[in-house]
C-alpha atoms as a PDB file:
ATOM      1  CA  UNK A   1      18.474  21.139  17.479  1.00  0.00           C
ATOM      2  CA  UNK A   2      18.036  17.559  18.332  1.00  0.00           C
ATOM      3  CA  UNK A   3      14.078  16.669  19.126  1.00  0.00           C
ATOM      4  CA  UNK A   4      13.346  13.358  20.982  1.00  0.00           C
ATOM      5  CA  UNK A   5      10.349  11.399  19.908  1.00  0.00           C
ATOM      6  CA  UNK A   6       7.247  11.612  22.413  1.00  0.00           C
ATOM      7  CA  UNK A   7       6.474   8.888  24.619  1.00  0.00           C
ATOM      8  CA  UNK A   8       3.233   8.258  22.709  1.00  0.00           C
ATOM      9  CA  UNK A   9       5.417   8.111  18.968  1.00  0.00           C
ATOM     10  CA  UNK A  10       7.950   5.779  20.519  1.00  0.00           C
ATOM     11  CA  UNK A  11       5.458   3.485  21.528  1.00  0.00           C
ATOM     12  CA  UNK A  12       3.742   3.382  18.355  1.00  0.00           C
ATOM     13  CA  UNK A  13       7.077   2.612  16.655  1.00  0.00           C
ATOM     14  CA  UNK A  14       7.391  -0.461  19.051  1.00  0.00           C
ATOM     15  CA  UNK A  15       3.775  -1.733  18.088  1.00  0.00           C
ATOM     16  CA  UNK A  16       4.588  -1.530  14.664  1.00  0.00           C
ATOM     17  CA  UNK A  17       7.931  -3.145  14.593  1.00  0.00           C
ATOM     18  CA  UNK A  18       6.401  -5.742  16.545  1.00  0.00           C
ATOM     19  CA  UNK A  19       4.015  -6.060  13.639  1.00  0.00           C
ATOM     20  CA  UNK A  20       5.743  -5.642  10.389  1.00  0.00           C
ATOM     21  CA  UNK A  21       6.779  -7.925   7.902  1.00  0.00           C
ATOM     22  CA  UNK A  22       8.623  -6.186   5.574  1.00  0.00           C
ATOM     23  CA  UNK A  23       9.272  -8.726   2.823  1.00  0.00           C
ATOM     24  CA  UNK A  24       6.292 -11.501   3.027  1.00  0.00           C
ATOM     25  CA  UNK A  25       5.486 -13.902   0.814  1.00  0.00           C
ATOM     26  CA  UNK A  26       2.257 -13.906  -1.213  1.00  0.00           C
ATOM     27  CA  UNK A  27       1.426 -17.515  -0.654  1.00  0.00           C
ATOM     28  CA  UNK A  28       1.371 -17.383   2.878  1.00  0.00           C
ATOM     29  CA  UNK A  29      -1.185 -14.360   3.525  1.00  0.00           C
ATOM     30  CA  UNK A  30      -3.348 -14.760   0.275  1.00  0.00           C
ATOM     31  CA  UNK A  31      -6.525 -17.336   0.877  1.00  0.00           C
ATOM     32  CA  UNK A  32      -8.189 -16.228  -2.019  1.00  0.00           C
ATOM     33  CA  UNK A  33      -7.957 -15.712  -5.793  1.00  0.00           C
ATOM     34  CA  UNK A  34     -10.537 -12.393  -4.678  1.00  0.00           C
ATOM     35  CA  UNK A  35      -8.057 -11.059  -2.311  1.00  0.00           C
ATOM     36  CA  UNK A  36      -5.240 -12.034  -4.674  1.00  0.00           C
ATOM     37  CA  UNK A  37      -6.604 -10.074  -7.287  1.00  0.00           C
ATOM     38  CA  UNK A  38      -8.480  -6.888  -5.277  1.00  0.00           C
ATOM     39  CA  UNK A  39      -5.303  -6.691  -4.155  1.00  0.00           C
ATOM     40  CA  UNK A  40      -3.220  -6.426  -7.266  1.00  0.00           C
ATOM     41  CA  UNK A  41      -6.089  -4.524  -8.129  1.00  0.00           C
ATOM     42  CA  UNK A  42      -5.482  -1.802  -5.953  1.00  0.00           C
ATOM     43  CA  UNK A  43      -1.596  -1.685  -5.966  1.00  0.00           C
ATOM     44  CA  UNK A  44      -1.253  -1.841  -9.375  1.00  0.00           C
ATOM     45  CA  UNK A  45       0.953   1.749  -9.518  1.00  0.00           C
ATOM     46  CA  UNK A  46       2.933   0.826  -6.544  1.00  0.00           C
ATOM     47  CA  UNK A  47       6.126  -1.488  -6.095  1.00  0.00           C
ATOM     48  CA  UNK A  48       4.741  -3.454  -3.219  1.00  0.00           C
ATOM     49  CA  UNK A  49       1.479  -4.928  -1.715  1.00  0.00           C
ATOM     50  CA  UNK A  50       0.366  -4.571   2.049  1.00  0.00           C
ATOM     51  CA  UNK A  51      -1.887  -6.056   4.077  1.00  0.00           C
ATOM     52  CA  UNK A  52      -3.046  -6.792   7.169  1.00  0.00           C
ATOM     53  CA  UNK A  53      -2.862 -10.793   7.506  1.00  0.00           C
ATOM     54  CA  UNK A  54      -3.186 -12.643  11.220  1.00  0.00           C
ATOM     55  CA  UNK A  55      -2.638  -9.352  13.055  1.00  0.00           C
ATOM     56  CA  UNK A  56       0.821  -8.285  11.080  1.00  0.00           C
ATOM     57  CA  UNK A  57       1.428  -5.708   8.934  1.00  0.00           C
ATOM     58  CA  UNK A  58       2.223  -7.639   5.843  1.00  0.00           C
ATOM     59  CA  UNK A  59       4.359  -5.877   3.010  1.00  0.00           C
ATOM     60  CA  UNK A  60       4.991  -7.945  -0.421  1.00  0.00           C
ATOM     61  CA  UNK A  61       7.809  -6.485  -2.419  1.00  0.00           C
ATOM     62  CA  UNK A  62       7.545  -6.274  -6.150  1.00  0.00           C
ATOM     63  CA  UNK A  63      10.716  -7.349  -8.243  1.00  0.00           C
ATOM     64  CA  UNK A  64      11.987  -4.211  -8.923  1.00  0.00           C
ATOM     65  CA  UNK A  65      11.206  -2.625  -5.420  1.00  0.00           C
ATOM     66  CA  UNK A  66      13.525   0.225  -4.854  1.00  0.00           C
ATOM     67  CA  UNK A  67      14.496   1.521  -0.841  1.00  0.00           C
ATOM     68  CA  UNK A  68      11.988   5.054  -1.777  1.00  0.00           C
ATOM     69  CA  UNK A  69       9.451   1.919  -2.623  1.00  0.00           C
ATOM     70  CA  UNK A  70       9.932   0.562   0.693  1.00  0.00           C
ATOM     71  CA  UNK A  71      10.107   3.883   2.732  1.00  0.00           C
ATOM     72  CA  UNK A  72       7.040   4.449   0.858  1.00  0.00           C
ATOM     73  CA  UNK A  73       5.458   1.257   2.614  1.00  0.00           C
ATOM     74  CA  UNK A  74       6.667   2.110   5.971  1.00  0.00           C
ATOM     75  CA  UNK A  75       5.194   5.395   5.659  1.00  0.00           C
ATOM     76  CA  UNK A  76       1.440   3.735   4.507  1.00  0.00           C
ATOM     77  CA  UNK A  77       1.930   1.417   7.732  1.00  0.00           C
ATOM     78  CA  UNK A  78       2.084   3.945   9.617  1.00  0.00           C
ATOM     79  CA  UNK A  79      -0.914   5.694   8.525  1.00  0.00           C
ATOM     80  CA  UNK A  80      -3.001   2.014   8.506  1.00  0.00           C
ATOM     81  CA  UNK A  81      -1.790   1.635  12.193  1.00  0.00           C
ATOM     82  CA  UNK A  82      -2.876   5.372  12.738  1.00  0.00           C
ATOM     83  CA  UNK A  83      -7.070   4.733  11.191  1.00  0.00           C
ATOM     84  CA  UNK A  84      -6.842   1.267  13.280  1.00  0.00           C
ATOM     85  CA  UNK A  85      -5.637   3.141  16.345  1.00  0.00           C
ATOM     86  CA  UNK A  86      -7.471   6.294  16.004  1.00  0.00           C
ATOM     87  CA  UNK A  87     -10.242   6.004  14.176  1.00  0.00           C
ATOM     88  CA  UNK A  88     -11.241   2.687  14.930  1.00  0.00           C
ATOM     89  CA  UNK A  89     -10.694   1.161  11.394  1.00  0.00           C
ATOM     90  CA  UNK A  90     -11.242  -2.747  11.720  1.00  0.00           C
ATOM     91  CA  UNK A  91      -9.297  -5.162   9.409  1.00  0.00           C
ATOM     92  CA  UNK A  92     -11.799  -7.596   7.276  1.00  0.00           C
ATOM     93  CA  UNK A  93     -11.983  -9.616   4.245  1.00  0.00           C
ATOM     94  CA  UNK A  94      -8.675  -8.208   2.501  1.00  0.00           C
ATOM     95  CA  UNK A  95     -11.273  -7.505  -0.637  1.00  0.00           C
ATOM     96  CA  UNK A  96     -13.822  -5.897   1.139  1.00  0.00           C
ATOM     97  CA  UNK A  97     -10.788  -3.662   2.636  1.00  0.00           C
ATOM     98  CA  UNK A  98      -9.385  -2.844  -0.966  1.00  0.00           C
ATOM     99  CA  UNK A  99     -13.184  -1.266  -2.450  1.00  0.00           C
ATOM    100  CA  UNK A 100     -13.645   1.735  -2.074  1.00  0.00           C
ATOM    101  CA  UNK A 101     -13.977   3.303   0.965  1.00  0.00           C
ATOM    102  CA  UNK A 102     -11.989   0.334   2.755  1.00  0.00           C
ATOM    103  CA  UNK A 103      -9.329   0.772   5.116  1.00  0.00           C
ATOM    104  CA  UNK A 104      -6.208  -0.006   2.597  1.00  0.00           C
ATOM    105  CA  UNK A 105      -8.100   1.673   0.010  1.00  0.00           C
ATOM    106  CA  UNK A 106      -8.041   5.145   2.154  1.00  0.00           C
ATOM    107  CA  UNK A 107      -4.969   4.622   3.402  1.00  0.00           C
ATOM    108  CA  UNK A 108      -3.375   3.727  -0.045  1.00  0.00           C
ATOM    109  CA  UNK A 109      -4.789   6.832  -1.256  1.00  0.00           C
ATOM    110  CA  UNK A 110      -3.589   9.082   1.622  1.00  0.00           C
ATOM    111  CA  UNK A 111       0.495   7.532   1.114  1.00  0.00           C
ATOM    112  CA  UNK A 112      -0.027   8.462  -2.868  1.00  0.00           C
ATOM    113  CA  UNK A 113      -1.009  11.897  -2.251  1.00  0.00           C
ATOM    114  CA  UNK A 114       0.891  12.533   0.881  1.00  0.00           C
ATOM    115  CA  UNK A 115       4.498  10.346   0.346  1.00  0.00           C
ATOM    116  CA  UNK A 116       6.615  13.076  -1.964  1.00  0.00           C
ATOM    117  CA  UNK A 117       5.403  15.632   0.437  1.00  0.00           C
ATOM    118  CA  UNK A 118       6.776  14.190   3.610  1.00  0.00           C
ATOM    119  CA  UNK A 119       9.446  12.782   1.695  1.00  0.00           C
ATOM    120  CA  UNK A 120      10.823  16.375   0.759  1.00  0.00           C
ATOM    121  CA  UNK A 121      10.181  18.171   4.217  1.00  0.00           C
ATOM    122  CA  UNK A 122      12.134  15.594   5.636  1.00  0.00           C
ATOM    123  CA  UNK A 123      14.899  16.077   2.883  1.00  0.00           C
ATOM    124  CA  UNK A 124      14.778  20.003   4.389  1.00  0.00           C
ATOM    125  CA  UNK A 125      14.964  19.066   7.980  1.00  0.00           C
ATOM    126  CA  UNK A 126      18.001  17.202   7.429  1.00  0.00           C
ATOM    127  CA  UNK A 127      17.157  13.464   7.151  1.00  0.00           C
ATOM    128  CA  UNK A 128      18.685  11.562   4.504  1.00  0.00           C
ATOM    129  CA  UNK A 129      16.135  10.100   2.007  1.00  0.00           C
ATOM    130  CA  UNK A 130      18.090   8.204  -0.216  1.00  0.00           C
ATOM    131  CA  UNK A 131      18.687   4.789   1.856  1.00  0.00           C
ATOM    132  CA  UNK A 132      17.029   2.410   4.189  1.00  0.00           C
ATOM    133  CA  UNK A 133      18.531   0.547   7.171  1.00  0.00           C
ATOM    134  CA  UNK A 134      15.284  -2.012   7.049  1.00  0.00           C
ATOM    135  CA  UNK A 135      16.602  -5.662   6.150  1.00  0.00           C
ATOM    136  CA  UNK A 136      13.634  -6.915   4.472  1.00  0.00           C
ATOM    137  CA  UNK A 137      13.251 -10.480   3.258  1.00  0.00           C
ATOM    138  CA  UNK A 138      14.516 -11.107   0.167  1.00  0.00           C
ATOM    139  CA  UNK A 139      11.167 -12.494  -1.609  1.00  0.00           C
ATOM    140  CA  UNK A 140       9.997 -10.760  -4.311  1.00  0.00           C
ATOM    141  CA  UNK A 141       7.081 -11.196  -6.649  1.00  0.00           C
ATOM    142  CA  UNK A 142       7.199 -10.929 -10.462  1.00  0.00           C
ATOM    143  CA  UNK A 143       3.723  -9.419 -11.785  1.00  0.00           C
ATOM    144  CA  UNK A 144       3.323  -9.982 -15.208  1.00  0.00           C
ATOM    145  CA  UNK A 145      -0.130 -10.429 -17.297  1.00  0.00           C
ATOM    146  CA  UNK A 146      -2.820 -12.105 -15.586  1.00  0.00           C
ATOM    147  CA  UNK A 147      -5.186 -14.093 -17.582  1.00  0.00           C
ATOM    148  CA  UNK A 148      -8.511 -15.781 -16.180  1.00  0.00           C
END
């Protein structure tokens, strides 16, 4: 049975396309060796970075990023749009965001525990997994050993 998205899921799907950057570069949404490291920090099991930089929903790819990475990054977008739209979650200082209790702290957490789970009842209802049609940018960071 075909199901058409709501008006309400469509429009959030516009307001996030509008706001995505799937494929940013570091240097242009890091102003701070704090926020560079809270954030590496904090993503330090995943193949990507996001952020919320100048109103855009900035994703940094790790070298290495695979498309289940990137579906992975959609899906925490979608929940960061969801606490900002819903629950009144305000961006701030990107470190202050990544401590506990921050916004991509929470919803970092809630993509880790939810992804595989979403992941495989969509694999059930019939939607292929395996690929995305995203075109993202084709930067890519390199994290190696940090020394300070």
């Amino acid at each position: 049975e075909c199901k058409i998205l709501s008006a309400e899921a469509k429009d959030a799907a516009d307001r996030i396309c509008r706001r995505l950057q799937l494929g940013s570069k570091l240097s242009e949404i890091i102003e701070s060796k704090e926020d560079a490291c809270a954030l590496f920090d904090l993503y330090k099991n995943e193949q990507y970075l996001l952020t919320d930089y100048k109103d855009k929903f900035c994703i940094v790819l790790k070298e290495g990023s695979s498309p289940e990475d990137m579906l992975k990054s959609l899906f925490h977008v979608s929940y960061l749009y969801w606490l900002e739209r819903y629950l009144g979650f305000k961006p701030s200082s990107i470190a202050s965001e990544c401590r506990p209790g921050g916004r991509l702290e929470v919803s970092l957490d809630y993509a880790q525990r939810e992804f595989s789970h979403v992941k495989h009842d969509s694999s059930v209802g019939g939607w292929v997994m395996d690929g995305l049609i995203a075109r993202p940018l084709p930067v890519r960071i390199q994290v190696g050993d940090v020394t300070t």
